[in-house]
N, C-alpha and C. Protein backbone atom coordinates (compact mmCIF):
# COMPACT_ATOMS: atom_id res chain seq x y z
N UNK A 1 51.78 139.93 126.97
CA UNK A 1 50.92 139.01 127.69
C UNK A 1 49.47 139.17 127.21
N UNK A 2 49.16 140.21 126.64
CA UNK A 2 47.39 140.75 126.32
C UNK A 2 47.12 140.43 125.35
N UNK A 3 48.63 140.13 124.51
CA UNK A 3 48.16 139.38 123.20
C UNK A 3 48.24 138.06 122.99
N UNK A 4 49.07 137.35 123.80
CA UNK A 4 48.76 135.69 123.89
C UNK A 4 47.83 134.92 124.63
N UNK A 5 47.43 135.97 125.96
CA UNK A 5 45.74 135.28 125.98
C UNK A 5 44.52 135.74 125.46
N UNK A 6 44.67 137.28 124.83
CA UNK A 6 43.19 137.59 124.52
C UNK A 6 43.40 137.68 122.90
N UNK A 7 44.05 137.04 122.06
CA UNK A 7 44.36 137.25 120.87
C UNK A 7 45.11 135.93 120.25
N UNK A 8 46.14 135.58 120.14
CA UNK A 8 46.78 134.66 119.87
C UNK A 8 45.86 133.25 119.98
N UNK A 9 45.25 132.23 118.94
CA UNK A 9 44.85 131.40 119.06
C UNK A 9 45.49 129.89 118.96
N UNK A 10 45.61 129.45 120.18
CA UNK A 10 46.62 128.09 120.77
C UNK A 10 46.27 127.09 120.42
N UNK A 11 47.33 126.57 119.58
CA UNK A 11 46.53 124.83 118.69
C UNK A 11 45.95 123.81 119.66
N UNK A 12 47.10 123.88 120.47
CA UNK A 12 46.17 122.80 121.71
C UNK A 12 45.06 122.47 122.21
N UNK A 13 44.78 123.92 122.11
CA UNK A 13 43.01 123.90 122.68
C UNK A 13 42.43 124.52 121.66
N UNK A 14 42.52 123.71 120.31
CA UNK A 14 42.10 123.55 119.17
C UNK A 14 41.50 125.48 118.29
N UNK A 15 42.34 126.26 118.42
CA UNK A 15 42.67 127.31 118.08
C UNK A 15 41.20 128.58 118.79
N UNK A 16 41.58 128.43 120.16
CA UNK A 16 40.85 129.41 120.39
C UNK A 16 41.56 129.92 121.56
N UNK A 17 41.36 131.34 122.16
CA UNK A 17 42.25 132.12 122.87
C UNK A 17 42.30 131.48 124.46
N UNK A 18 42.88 131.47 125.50
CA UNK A 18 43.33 131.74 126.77
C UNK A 18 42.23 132.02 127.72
N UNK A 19 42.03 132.77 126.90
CA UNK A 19 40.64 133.92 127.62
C UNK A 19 39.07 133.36 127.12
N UNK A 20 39.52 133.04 126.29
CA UNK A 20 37.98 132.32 125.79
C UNK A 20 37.50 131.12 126.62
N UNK A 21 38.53 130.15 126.45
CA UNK A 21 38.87 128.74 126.91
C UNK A 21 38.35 128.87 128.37
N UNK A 22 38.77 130.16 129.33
CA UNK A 22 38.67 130.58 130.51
C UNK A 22 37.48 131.29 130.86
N UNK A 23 36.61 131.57 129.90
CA UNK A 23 35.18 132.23 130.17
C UNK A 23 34.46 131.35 129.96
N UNK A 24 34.89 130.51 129.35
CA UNK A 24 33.67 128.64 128.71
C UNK A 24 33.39 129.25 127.76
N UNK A 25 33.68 130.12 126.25
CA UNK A 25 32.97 130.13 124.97
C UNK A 25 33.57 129.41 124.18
N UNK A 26 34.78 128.74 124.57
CA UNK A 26 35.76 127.74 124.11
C UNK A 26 34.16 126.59 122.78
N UNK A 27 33.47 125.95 123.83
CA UNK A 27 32.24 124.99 123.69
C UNK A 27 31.50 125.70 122.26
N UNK A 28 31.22 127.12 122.74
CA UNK A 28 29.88 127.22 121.69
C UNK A 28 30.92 128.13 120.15
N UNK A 29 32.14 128.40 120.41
CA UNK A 29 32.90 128.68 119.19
C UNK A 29 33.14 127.90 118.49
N UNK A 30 33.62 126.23 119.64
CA UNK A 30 34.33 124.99 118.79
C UNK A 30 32.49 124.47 117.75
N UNK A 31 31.75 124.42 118.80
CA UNK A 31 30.49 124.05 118.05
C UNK A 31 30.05 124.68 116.57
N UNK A 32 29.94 126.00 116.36
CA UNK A 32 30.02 127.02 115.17
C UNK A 32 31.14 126.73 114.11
N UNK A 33 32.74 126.29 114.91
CA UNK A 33 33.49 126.00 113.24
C UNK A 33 32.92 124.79 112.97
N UNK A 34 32.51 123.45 113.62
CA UNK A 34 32.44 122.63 113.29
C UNK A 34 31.26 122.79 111.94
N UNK A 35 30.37 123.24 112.36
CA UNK A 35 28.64 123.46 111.70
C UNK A 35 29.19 124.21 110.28
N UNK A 36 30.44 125.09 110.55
CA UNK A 36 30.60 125.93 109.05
C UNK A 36 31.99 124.47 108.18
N UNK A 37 32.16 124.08 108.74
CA UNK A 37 33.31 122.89 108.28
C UNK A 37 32.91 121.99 107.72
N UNK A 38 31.30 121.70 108.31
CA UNK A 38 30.42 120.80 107.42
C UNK A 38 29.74 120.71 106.68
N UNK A 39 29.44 122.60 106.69
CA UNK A 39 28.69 122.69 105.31
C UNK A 39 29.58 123.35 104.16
N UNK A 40 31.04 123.28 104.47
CA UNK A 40 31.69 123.50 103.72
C UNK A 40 31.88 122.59 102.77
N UNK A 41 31.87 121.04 103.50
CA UNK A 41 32.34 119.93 102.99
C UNK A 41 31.50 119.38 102.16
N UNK A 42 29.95 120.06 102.61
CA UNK A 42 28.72 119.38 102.01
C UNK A 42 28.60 120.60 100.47
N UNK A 43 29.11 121.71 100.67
CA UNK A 43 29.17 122.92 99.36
C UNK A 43 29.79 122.20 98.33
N UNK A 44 31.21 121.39 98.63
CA UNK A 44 32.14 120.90 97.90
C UNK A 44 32.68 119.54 98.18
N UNK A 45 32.38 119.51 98.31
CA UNK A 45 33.15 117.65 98.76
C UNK A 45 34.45 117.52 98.06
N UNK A 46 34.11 117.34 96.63
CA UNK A 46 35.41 117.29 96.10
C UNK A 46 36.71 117.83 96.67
N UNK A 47 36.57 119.11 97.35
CA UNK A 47 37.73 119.48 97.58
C UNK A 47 38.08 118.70 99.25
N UNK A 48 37.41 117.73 99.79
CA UNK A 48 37.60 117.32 100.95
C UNK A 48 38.60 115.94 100.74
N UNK A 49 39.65 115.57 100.85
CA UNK A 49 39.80 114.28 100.82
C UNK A 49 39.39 113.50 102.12
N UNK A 50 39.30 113.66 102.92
CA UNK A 50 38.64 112.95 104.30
C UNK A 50 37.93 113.83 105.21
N UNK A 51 37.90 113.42 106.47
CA UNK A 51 36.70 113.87 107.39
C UNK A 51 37.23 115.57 107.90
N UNK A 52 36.60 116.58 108.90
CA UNK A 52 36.69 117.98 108.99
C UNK A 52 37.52 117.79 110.35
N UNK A 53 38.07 118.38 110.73
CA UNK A 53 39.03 118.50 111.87
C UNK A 53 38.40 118.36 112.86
N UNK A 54 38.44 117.87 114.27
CA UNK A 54 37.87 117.49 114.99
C UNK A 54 37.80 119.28 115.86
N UNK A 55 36.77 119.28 116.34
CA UNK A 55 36.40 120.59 116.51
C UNK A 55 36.20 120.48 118.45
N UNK A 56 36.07 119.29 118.92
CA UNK A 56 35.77 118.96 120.33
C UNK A 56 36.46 119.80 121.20
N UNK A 57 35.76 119.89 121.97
CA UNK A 57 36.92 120.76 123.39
C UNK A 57 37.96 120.10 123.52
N UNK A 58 38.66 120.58 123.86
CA UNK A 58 39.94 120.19 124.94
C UNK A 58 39.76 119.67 125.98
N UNK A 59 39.44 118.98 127.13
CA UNK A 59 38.78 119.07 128.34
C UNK A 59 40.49 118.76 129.12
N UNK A 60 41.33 118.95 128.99
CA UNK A 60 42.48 118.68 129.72
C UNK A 60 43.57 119.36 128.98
N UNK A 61 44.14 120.13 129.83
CA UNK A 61 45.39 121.06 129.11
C UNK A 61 46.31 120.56 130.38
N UNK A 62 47.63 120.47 130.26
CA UNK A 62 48.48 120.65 130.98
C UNK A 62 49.55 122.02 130.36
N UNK A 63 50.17 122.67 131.35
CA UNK A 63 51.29 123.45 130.62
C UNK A 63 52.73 122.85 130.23
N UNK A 64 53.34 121.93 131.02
CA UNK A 64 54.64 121.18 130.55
C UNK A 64 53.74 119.33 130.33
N UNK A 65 53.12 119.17 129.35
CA UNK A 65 52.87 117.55 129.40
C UNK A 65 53.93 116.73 129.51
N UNK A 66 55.22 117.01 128.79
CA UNK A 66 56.01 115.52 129.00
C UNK A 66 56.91 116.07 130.45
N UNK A 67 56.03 116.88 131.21
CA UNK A 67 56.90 116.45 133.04
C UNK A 67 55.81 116.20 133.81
N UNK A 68 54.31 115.68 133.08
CA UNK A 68 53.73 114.98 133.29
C UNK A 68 54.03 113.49 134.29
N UNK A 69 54.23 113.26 135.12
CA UNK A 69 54.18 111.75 135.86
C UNK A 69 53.26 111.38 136.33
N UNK A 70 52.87 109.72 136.21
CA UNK A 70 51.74 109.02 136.30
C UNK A 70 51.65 108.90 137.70
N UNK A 71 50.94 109.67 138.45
CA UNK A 71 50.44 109.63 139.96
C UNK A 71 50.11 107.50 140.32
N UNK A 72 50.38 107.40 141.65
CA UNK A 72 49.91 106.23 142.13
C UNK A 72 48.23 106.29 142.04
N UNK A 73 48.21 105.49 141.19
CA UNK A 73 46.65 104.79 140.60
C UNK A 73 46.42 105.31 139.86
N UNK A 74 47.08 106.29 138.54
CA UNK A 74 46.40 107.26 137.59
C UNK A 74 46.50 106.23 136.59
N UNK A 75 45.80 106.22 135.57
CA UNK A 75 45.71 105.15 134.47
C UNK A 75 46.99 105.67 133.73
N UNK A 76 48.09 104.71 133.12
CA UNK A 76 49.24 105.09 132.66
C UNK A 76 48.85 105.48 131.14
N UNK A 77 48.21 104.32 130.60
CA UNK A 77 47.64 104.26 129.19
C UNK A 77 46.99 106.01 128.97
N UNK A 78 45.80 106.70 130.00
CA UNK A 78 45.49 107.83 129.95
C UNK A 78 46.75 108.75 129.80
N UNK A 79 47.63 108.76 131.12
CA UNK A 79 48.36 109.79 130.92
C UNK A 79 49.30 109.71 129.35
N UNK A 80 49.56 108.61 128.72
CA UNK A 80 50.23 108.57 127.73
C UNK A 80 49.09 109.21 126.13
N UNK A 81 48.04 109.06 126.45
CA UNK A 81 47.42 109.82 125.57
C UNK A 81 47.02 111.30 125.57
N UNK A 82 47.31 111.54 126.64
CA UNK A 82 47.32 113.35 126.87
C UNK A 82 48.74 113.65 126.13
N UNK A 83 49.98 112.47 126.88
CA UNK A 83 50.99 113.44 125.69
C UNK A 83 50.63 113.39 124.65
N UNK A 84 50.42 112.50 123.74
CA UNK A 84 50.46 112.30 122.53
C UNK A 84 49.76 113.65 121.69
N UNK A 85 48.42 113.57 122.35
CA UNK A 85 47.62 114.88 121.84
C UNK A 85 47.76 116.01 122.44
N UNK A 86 49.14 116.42 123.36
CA UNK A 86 49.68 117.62 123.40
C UNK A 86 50.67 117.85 122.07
């Protein structure tokens, strides 16, 4: 368990730990790869064929998304884009 939240980095919430995500440094880590991703791209371009991985928070995790159900009045279109990007 000590190593899948304080170690193990979870694609979902765009590869940062459990524990991070849960203290809020989730924000200023995702901010730092982005800044080194772009001056990676700007070192070399050539080796980029398109844009740097989107580095944004997560702002919505579920743990089972597809037992996800669309609550009365929840936007359906929303809940269908949380699965997708689970």
């Amino acid at each position: 368990m000590q190593w899948y939240n304080e170690e193990h980095r979870h694609s979902a919430i765009n590869f940062v730990t459990p524990a991070e995500r849960h203290a809020g440094f989730d924000t200023a880590l995702l901010e730092k790869r982005a800044i080194v991703y772009e001056a990676a791209k700007n070192r070399c371009p050539e080796c980029w064929s398109g844009a740097t991985r989107n580095w944004q928070p997560v702002l919505v995790v579920r743990l089972n998304p597809d037992q996800h159900i669309a609550k009365k009045g929840e936007n359906i279109e929303a809940v269908l884009k949380l699965k997708m990007a689970a």
